[in-house]
C-alpha atoms as a PDB file:
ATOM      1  CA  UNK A   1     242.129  81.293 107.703  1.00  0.00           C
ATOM      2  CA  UNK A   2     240.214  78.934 109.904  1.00  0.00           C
ATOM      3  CA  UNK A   3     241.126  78.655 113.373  1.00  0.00           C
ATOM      4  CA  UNK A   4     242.297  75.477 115.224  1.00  0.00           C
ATOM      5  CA  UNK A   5     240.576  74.242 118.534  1.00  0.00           C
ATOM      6  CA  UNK A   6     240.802  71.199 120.082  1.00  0.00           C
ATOM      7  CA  UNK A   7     237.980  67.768 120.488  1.00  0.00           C
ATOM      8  CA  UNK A   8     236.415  68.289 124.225  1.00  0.00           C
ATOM      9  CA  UNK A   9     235.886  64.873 125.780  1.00  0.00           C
ATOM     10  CA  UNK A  10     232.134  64.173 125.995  1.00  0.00           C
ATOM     11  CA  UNK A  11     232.521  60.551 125.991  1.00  0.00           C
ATOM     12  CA  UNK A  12     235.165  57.704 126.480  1.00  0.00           C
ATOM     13  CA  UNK A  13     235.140  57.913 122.444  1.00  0.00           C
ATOM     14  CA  UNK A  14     235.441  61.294 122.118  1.00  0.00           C
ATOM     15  CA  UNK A  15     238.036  61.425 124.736  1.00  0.00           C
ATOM     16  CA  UNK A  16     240.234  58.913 122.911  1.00  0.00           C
ATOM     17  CA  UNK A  17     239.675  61.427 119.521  1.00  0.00           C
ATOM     18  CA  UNK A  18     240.854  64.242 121.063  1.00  0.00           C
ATOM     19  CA  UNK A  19     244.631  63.066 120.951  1.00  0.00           C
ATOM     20  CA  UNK A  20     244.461  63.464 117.512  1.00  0.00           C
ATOM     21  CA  UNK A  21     245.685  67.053 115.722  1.00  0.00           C
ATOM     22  CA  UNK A  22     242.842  68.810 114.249  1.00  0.00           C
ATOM     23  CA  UNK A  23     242.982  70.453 110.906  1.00  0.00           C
ATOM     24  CA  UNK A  24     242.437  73.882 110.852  1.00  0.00           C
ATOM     25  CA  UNK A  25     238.634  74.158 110.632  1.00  0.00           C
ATOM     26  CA  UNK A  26     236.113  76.519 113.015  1.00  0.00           C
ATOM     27  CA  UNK A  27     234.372  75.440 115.677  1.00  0.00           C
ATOM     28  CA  UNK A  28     230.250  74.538 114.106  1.00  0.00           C
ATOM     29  CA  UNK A  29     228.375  76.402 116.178  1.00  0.00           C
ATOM     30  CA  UNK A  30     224.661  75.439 116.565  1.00  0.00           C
ATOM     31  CA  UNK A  31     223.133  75.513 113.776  1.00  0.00           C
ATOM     32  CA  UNK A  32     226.372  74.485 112.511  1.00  0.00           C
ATOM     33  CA  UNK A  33     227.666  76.979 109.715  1.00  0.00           C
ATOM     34  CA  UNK A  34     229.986  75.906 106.431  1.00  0.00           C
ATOM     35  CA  UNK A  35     232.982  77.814 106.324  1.00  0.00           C
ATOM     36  CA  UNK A  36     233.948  79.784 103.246  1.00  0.00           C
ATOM     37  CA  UNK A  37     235.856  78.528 100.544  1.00  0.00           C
ATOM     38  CA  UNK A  38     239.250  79.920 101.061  1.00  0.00           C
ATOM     39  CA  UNK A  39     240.070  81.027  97.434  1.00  0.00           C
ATOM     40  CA  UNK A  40     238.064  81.921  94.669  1.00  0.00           C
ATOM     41  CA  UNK A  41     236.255  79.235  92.589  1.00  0.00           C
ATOM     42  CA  UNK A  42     239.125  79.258  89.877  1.00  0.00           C
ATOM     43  CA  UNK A  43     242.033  79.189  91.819  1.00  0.00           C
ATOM     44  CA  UNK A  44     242.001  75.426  91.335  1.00  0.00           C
ATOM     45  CA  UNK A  45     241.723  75.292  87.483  1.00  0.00           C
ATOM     46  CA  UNK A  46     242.452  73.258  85.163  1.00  0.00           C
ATOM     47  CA  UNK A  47     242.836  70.461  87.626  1.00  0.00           C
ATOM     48  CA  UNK A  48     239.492  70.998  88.953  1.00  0.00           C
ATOM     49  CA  UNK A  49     237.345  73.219  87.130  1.00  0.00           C
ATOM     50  CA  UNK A  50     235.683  76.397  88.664  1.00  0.00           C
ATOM     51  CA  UNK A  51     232.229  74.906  87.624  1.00  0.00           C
ATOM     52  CA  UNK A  52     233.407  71.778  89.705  1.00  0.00           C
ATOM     53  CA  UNK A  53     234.152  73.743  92.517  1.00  0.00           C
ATOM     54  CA  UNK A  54     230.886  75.847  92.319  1.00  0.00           C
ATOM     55  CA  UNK A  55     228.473  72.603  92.300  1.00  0.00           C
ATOM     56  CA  UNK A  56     230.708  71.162  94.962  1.00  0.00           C
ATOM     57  CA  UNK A  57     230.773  73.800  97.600  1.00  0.00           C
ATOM     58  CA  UNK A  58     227.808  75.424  96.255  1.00  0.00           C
ATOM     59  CA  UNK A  59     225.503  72.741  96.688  1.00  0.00           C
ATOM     60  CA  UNK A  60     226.966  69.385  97.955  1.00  0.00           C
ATOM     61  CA  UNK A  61     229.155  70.440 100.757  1.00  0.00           C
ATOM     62  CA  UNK A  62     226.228  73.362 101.544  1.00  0.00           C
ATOM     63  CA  UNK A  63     223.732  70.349 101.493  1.00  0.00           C
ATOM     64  CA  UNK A  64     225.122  68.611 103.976  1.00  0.00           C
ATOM     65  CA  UNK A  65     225.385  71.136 106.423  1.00  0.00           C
ATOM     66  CA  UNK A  66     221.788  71.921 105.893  1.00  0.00           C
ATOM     67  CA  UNK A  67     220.801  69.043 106.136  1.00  0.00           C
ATOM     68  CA  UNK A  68     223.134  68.238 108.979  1.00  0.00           C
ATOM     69  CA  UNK A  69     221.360  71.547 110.564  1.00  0.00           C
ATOM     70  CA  UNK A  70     217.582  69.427 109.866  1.00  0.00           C
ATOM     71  CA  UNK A  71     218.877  66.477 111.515  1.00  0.00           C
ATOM     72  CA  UNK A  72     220.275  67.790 114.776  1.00  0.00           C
ATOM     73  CA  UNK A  73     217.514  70.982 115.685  1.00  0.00           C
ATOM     74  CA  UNK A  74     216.292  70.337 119.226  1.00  0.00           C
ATOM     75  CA  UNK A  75     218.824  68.006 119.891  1.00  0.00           C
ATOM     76  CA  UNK A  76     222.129  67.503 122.028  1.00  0.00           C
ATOM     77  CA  UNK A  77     223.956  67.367 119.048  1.00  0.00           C
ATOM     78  CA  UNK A  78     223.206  70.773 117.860  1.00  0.00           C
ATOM     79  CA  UNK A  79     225.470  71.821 121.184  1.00  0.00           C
ATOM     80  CA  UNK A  80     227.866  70.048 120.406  1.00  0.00           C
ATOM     81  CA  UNK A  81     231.440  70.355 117.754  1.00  0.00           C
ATOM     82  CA  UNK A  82     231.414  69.137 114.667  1.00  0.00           C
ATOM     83  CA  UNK A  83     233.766  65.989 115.854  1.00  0.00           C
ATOM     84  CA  UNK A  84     232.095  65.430 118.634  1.00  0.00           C
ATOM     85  CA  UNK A  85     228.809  65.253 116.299  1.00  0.00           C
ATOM     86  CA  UNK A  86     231.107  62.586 114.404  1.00  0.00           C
ATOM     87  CA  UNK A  87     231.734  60.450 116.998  1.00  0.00           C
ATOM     88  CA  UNK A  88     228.610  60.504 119.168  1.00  0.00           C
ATOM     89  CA  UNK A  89     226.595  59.288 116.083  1.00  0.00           C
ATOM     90  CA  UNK A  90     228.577  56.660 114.850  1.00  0.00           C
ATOM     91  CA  UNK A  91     228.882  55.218 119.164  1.00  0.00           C
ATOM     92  CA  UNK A  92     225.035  55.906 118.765  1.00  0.00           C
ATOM     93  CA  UNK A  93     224.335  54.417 115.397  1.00  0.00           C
ATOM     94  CA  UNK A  94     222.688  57.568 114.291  1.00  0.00           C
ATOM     95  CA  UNK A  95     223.790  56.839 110.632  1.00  0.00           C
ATOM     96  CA  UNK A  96     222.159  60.121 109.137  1.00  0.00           C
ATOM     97  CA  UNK A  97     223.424  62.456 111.522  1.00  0.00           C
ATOM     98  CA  UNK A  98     227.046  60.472 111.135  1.00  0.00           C
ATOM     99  CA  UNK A  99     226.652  60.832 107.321  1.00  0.00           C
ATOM    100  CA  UNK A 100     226.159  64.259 107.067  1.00  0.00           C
ATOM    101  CA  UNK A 101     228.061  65.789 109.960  1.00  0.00           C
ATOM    102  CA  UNK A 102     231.084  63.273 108.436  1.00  0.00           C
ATOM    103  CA  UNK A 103     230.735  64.726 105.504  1.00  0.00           C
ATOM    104  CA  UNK A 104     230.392  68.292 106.336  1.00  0.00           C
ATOM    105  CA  UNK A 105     233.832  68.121 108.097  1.00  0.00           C
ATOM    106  CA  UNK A 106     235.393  66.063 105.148  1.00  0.00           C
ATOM    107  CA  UNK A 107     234.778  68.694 103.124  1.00  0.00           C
ATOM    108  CA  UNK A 108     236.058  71.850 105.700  1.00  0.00           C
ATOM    109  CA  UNK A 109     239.289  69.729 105.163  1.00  0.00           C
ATOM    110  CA  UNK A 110     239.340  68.990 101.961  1.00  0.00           C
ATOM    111  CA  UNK A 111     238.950  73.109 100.652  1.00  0.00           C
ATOM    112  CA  UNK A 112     240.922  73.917 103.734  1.00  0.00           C
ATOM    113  CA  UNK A 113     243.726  71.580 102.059  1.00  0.00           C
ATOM    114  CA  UNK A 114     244.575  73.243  98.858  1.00  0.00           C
ATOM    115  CA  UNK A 115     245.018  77.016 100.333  1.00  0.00           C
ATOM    116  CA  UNK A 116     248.232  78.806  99.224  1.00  0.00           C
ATOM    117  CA  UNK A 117     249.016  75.627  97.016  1.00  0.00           C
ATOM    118  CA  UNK A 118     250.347  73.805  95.677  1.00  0.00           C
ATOM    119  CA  UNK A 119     253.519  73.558  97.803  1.00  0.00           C
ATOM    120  CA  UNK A 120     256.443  71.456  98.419  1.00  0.00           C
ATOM    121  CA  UNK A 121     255.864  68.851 101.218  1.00  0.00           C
ATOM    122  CA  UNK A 122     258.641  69.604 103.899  1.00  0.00           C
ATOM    123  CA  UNK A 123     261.647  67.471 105.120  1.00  0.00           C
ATOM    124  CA  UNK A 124     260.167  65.887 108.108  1.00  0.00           C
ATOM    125  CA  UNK A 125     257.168  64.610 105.722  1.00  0.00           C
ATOM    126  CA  UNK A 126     259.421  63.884 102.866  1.00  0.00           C
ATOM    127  CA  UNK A 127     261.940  61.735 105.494  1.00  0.00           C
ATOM    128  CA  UNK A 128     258.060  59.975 106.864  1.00  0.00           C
ATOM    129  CA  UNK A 129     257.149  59.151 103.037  1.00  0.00           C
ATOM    130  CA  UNK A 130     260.338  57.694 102.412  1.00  0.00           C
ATOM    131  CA  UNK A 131     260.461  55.422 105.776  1.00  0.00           C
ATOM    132  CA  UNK A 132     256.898  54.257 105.129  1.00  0.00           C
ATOM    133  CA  UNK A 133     256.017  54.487 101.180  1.00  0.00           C
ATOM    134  CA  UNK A 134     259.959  54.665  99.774  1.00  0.00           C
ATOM    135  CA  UNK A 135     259.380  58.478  98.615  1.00  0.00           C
ATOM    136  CA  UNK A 136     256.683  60.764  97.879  1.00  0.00           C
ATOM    137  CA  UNK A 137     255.939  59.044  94.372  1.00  0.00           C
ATOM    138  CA  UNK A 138     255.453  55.884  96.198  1.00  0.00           C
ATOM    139  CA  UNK A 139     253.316  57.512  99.073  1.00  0.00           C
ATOM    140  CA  UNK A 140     251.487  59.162  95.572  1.00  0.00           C
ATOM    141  CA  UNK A 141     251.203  56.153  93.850  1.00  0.00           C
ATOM    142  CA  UNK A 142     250.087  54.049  96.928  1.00  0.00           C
ATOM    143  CA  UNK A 143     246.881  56.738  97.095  1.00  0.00           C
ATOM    144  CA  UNK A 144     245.951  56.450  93.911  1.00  0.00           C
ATOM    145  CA  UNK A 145     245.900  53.083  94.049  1.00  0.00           C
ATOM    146  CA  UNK A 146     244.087  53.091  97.290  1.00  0.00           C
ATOM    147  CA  UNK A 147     241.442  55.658  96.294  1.00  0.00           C
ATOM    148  CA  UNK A 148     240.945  53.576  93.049  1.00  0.00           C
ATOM    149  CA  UNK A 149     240.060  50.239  95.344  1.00  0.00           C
ATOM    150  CA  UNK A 150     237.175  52.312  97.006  1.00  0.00           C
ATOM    151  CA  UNK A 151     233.927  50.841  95.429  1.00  0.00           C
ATOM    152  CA  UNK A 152     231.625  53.257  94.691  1.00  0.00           C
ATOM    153  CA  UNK A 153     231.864  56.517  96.391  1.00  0.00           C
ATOM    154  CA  UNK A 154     234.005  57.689  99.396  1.00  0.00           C
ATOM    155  CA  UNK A 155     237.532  59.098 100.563  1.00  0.00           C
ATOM    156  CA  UNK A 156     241.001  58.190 100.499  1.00  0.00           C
ATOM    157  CA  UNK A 157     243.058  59.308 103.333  1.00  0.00           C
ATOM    158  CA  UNK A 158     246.423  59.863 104.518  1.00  0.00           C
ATOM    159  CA  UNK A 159     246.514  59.599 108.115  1.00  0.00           C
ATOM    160  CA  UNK A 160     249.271  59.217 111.131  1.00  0.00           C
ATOM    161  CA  UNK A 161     248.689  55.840 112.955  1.00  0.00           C
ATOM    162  CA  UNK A 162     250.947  55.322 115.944  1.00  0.00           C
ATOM    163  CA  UNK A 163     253.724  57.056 114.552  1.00  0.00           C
ATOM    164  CA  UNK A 164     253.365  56.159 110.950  1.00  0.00           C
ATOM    165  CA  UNK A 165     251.879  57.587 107.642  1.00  0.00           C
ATOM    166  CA  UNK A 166     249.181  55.189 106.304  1.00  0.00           C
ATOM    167  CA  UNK A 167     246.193  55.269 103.942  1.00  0.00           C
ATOM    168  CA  UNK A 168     242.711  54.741 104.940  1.00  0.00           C
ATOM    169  CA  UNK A 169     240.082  54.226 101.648  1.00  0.00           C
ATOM    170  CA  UNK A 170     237.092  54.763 102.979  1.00  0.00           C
ATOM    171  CA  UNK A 171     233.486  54.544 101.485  1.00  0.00           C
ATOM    172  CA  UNK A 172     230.868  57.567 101.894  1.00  0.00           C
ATOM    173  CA  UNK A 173     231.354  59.598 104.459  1.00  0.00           C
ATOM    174  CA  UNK A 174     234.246  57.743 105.905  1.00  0.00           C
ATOM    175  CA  UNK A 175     236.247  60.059 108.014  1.00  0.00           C
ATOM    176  CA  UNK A 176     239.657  59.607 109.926  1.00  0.00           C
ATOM    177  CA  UNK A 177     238.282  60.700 113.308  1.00  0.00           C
ATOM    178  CA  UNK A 178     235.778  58.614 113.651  1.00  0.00           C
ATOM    179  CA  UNK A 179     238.491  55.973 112.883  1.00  0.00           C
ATOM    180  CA  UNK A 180     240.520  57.416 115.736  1.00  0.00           C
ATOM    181  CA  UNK A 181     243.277  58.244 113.410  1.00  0.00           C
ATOM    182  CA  UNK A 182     245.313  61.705 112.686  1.00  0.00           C
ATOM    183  CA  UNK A 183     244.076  63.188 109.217  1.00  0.00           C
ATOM    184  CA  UNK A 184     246.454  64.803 106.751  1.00  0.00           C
ATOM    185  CA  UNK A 185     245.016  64.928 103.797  1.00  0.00           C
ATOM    186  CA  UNK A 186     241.919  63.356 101.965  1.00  0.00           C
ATOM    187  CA  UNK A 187     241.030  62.922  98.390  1.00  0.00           C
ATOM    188  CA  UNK A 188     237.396  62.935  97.733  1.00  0.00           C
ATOM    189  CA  UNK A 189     236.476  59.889  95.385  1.00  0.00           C
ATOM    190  CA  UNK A 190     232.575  60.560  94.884  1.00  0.00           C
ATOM    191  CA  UNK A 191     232.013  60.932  91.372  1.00  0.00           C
ATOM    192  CA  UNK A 192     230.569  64.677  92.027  1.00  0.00           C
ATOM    193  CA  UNK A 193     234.332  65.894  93.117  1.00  0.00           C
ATOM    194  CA  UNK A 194     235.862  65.440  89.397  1.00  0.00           C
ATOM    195  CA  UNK A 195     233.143  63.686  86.853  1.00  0.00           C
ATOM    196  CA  UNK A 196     232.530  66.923  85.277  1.00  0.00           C
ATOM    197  CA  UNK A 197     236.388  67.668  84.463  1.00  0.00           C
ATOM    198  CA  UNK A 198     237.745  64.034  84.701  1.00  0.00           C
ATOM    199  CA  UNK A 199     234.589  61.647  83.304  1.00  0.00           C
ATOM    200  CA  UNK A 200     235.354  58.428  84.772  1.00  0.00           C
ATOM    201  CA  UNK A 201     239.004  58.868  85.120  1.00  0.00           C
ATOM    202  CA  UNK A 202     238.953  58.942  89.105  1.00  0.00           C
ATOM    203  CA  UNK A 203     242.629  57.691  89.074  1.00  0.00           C
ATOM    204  CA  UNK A 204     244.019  60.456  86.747  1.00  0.00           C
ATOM    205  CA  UNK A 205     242.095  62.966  88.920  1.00  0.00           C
ATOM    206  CA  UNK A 206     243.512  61.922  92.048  1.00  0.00           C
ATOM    207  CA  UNK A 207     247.067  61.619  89.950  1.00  0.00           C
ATOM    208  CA  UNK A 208     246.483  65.400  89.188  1.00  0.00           C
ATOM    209  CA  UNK A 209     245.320  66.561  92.594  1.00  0.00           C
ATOM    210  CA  UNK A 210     248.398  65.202  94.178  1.00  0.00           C
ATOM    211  CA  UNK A 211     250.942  66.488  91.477  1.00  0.00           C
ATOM    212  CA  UNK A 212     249.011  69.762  90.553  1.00  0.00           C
ATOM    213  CA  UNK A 213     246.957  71.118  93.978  1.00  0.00           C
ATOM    214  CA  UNK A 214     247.823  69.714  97.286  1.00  0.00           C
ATOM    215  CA  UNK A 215     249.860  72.443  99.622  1.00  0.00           C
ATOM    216  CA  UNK A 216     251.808  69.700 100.959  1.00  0.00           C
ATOM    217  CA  UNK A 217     252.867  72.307 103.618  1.00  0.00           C
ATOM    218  CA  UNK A 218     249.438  72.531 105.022  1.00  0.00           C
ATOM    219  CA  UNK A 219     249.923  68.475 105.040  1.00  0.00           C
ATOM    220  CA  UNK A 220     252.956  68.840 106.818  1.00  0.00           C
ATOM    221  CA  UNK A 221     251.882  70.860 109.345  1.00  0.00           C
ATOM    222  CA  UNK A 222     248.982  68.199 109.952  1.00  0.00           C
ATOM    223  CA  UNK A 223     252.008  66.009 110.893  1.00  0.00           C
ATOM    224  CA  UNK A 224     254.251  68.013 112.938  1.00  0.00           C
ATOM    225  CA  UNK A 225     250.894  69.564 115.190  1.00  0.00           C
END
């Protein structure tokens, strides 16, 4: 498993960030390092093939960390966290080192997400999905919707906001911290995450993730922390 640690407050920004729970990803050390996939390539088939997950993690989510690596040698940033790489560069406007550190960390959640899955979702996120979606089939069916709205490529996420579950759809390497919000869970909507499997179906595949994949434990957990 991948340990928790908390945001350290190099900025007013990153200060305000580090109120938010943090998944449970490692600390990126300089040159920041991708963490390994927590289950074997298969263990999310049929809903998302072991090919998928090979040309994913194998070379996307890798990619970005090399290239996140390029970006940031000689550089503060290479001392710095992962979310604290995230929220530097987009108070900075350093859109390629946003992009690809964003993305890098999108991803550490997004494998980290379906470990030990899928799972029920427990009572206290079950009692938030009714009070702010009507149930989890309307929390479901709000995401899909959501992640169908994003134009082009990008993320839908479930997120805390003041007390509440909402959905962020973000494009590219959107990313809930940099939003100051709490992240739960995140569906990946670029066409590499389920075009192989799905085609052009991006609303059946994030139907299928939801119903088929998601440890809505680790979700909860995300919640209660």
């Amino acid at each position: 498993m991948l340990n928790r640690r908390t945001l350290l407050a190099a900025s007013g920004a990153v200060l305000a960030a580090s109120t938010l729970a943090r998944p449970n990803v490692a600390r990126a050390a300089a040159p920041f390092q991708q963490p390994p996939l927590p289950y074997d390539q298969n263990a999310l088939a049929p809903t998302i093939s072991a090919r998928t997950v090979g040309l994913h993690y194998g070379k996307h989510h890798k990619g970005y960390f090399d290239k996140l690596n390029t970006l940031t040698a000689g550089k503060p940033y290479a001392e710095l966290d992962l979310e604290e790489v995230i929220v530097r560069a987009k108070e900075q406007g350093d859109t390629a080192i946003f992009n690809n550190a964003g993305q890098a960390w999108n991803h550490n959640f997004y494998w980290q997400q379906f470990a030990g899955g899928p799972a029920e979702a427990p009572a206290a996120l079950v009692q938030a999905a009714e009070r702010d979606f009507g149930g989890m089939d309307g929390l479901k069916k709000k995401m899909v919707e959501t992640g169908d709205g994003v134009f082009g490529t990008g993320w839908v996420w479930l997120v805390e906001d003041n007390g509440k579950l909402a959905l962020l759809g973000l494009q590219d390497a959107g990313n809930p911290i940099a939003e100051k919000k709490r992240p739960l869970l995140g569906i990946d909507v670029w066409e590499h995450a389920y075009y192989l499997d799905w085609e052009n179906r991006r609303t059946a595949h994030i139907q299928a993730v939801l119903d088929e994949r998601v440890n809505w434990g680790f979700v909860g957990d995300q919640l209660a922390s």
